[in-house]
Protein backbone atom coordinates (compact mmCIF):
# COMPACT_ATOMS: atom_id res chain seq x y z
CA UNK A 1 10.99 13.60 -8.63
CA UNK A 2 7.89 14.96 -6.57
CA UNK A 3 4.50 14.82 -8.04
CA UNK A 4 1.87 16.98 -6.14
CA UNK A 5 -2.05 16.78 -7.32
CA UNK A 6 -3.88 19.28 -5.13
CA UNK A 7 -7.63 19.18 -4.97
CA UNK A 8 -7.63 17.83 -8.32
CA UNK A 9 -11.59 17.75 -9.80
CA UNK A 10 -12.58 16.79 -13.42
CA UNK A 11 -16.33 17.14 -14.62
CA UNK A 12 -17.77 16.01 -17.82
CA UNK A 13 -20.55 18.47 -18.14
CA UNK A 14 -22.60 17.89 -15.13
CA UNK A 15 -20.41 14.48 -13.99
CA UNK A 16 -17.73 15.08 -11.90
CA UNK A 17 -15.13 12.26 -12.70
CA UNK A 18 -12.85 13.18 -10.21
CA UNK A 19 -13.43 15.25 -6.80
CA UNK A 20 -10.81 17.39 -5.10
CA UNK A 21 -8.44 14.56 -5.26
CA UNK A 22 -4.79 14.85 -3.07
CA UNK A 23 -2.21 12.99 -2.93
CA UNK A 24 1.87 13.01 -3.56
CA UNK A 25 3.70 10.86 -5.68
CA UNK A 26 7.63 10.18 -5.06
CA UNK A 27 10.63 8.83 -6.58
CA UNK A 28 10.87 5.30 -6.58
CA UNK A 29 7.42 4.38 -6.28
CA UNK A 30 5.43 2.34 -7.88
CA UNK A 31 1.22 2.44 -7.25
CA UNK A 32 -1.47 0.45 -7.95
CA UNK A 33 -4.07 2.65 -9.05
CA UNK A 34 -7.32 0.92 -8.16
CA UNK A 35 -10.83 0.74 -7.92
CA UNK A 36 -14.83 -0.02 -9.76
CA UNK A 37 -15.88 1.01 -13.01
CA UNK A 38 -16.31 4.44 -13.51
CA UNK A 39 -14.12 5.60 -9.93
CA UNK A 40 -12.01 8.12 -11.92
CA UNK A 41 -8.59 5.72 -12.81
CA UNK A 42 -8.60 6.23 -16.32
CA UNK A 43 -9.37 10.60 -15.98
CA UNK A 44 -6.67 10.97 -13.44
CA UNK A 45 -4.24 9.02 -15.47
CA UNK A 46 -5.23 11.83 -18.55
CA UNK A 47 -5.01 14.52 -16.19
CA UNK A 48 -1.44 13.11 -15.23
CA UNK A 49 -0.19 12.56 -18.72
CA UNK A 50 -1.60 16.50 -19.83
CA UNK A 51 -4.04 15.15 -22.06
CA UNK A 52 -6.87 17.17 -20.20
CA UNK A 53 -6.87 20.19 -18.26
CA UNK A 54 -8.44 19.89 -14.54
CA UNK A 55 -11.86 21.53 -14.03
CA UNK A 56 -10.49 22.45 -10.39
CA UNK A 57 -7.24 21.99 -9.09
CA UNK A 58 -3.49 21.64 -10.17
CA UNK A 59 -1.14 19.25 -10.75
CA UNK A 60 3.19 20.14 -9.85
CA UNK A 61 6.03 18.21 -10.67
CA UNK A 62 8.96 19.45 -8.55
CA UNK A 63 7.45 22.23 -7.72
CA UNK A 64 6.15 23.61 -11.29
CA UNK A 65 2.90 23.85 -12.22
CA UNK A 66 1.80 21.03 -15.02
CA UNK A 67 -0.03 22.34 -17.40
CA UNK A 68 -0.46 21.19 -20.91
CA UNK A 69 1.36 23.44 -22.76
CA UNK A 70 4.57 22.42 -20.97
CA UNK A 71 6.62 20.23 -23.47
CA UNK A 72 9.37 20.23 -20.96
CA UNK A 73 6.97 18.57 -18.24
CA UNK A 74 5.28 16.23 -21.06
CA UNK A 75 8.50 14.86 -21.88
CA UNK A 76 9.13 13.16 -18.52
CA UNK A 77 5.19 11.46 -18.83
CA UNK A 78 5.09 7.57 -20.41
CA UNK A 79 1.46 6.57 -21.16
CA UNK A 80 0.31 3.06 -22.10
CA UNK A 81 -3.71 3.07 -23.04
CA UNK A 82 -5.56 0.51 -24.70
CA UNK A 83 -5.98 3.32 -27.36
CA UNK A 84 -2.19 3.32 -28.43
CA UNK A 85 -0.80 6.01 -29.70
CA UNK A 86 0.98 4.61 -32.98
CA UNK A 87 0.88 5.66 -36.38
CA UNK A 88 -0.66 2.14 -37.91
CA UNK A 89 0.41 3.53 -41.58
CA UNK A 90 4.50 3.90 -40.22
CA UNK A 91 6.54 0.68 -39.14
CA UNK A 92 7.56 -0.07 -35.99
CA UNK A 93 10.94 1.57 -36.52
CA UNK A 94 9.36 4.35 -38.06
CA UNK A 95 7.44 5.16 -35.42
CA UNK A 96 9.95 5.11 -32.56
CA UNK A 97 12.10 7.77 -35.15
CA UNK A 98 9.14 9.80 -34.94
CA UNK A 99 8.34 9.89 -31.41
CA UNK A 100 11.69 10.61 -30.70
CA UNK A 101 11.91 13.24 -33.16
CA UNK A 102 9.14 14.93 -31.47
CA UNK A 103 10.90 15.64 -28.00
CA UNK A 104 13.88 16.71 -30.20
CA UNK A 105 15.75 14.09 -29.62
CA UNK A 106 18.26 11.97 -32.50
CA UNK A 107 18.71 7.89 -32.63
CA UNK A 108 20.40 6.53 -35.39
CA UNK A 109 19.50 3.06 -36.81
CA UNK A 110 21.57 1.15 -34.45
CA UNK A 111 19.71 2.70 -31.26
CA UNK A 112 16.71 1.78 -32.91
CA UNK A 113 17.30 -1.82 -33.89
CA UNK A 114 17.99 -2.54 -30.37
CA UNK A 115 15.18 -1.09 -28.47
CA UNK A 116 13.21 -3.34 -30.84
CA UNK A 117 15.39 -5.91 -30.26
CA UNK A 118 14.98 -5.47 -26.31
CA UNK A 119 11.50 -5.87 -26.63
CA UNK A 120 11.05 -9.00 -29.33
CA UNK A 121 10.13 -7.01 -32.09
CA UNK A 122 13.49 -6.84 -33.94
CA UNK A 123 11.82 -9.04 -36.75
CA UNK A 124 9.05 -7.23 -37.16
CA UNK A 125 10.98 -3.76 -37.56
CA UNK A 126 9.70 -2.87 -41.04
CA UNK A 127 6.35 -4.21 -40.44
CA UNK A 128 3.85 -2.14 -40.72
CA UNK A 129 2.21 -1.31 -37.13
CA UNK A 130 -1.31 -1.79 -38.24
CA UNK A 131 -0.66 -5.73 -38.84
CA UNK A 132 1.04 -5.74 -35.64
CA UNK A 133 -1.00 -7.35 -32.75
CA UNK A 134 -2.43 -5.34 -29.71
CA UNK A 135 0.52 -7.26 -27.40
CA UNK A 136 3.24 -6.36 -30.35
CA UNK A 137 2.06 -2.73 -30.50
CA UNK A 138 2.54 -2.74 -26.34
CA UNK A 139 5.54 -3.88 -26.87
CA UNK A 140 6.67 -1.40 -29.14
CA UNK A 141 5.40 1.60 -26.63
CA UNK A 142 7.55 0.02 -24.14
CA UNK A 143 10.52 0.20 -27.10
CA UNK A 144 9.57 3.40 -27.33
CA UNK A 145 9.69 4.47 -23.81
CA UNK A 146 13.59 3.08 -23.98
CA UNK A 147 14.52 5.72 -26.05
CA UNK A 148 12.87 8.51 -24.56
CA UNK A 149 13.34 7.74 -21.09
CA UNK A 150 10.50 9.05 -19.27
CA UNK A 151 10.35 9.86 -15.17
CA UNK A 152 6.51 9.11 -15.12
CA UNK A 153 4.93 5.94 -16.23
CA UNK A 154 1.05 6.07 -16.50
CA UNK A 155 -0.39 2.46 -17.44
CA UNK A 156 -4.29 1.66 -18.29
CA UNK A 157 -5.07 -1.90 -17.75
CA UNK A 158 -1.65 -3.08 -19.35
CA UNK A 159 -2.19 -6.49 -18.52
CA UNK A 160 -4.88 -7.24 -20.96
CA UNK A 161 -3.00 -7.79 -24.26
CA UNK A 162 0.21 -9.01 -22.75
CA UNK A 163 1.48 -12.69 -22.81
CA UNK A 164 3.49 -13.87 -20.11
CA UNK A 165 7.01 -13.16 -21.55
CA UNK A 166 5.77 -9.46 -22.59
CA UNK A 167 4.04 -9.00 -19.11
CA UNK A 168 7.66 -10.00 -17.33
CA UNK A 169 9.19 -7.61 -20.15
CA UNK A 170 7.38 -4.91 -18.70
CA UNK A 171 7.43 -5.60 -14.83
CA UNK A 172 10.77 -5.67 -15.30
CA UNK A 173 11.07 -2.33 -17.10
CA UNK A 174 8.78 -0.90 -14.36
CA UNK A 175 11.02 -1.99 -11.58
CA UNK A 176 14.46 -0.40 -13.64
CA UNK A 177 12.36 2.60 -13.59
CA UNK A 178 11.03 3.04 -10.11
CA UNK A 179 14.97 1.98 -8.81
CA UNK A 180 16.41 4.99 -10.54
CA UNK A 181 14.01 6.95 -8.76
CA UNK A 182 11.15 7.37 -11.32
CA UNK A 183 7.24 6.50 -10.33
CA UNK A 184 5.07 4.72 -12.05
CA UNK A 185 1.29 4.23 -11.47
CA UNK A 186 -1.00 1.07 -12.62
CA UNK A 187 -4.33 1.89 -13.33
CA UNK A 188 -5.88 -2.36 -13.26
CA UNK A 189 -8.53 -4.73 -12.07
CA UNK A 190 -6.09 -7.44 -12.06
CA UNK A 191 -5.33 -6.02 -8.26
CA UNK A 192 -3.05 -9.75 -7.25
CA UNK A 193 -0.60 -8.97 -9.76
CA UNK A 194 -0.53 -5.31 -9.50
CA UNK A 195 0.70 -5.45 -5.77
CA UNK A 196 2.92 -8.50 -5.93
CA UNK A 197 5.07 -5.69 -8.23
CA UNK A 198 3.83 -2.13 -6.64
CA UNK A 199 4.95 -0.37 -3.15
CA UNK A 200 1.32 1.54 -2.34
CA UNK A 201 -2.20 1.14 -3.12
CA UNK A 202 -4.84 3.87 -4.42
CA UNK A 203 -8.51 3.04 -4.26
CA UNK A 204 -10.70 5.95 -6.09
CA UNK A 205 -14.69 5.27 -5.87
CA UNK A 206 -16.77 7.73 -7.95
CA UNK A 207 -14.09 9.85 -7.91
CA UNK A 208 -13.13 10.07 -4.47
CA UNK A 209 -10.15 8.78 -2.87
CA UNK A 210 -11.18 6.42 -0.55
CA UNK A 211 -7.58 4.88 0.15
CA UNK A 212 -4.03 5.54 -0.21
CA UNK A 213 -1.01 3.38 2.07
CA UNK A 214 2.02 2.09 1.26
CA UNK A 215 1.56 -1.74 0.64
CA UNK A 216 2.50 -3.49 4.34
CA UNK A 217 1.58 -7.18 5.57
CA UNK A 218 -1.16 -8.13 7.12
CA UNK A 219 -2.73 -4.91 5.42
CA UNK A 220 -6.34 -5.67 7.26
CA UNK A 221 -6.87 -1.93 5.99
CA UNK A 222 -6.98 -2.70 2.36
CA UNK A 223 -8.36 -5.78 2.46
CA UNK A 224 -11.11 -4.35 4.08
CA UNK A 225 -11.78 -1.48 1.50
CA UNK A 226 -11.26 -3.73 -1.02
CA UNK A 227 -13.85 -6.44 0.34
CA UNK A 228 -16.33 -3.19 -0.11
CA UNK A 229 -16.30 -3.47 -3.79
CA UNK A 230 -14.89 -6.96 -4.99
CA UNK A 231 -18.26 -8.27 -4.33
CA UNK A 232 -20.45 -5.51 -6.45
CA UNK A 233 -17.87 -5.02 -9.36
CA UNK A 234 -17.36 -8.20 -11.78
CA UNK A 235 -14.60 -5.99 -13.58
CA UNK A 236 -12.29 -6.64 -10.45
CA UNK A 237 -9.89 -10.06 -10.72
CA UNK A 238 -7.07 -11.74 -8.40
């Protein structure tokens, strides 16, 4: 899998979020997606995941433009956000037959039972999700993302609602999915953790990419743009 972004720009009337951004994304990677407040993470990960359209710019996946009427392309995208997308009013299994059921795609009970299963929630199966908690309901994402296998992981600050056992739940999912040749990309302040688990680094600042390697010892580059904002940006953590 190739992902190409090519001059990539995103405005919000007269803010531009993101500014002719390039860059390539291969199989088997895995990227820490990093930088201040406001530097563009969280609009590049939409763009990425089709659910905005570039002001400037295009996006390609092996080749084919990604646009967001592809349901093809959209099918290969994962996306965890601290805005889940779960129906609160369905149960957990509920849900993951609906998801699947919208990429055309049949599980039966059994399948079902042990994606939940997989990811702890196999006693909360005909809870509904809206009494779940915020870890619980990342959990079931990542149940979901079992059963549709997606190429593309996008994650938003996933670290945030996770306890320890459902963080190593997902590392572990991440690094399953980046051997088989899929990418993933963490969008985080919590940079320590992010690049004991990733392969390359991406710093964005006001929407310009300001750094982009693949992760390497000592790394004197990194720590020097990084040493540019730790100091001015409380959001960042080790």
């Amino acid at each position: 899998m190739q992902l190409v972004v090519h001059r990539l720009s995103k405005a919000y009337g007269y803010l531009w979020a993101l500014k002719e951004l390039t860059l390539e994304l291969r199989s088997g990677e895995c990227v820490a997606l990093l930088g201040p407040n406001g530097a563009g993470k969280t609009t590049l990960l939409k763009l990425l995941s089709a659910l905005l359209s570039p002001t400037q710019g295009e996006i390609t996946v092996d080749g084919e433009r990604f646009v967001t009427s592809s349901h093809r392309l959209r099918s290969l995208v994962g996306l965890l956000s601290p805005h889940e997308h779960l129906y609160e009013g369905l149960t957990a299994s509920e849900n993951l037959r609906f998801f699947v059921s919208l990429y055309h795609k049949k599980i039966n009970r059994l399948e079902t039972e042990k994606s939940l299963e997989l990811v702890g929630l196999k006693d909360w199966s005909d809870q509904y999700v809206g009494s779940l908690s915020s870890g619980m309901k990342c959990r079931l994402t990542i149940a979901k993302w079992l059963l549709l296998e997606p190429r593309l992981l996008l994650l938003d600050e996933p670290y945030g609602v996770l306890d320890g056992a459902g963080v190593e739940l997902l590392e572990s999912y991440l690094r399953r999915l980046c051997s088989g040749g899929g990418i993933a990309v963490i969008a985080t302040h919590h940079v320590q953790r992010a690049l004991r688990l990733c392969s390359r680094a991406i710093i964005l600042d006001h929407g310009s990419l300001i750094f982009d390697e693949p992760k390497q010892e000592p790394w004197e580059s990194f720590h020097r743009a990084f040493e540019n904002f730790a100091p001015r940006e409380n959001g960042w953590s080790s």
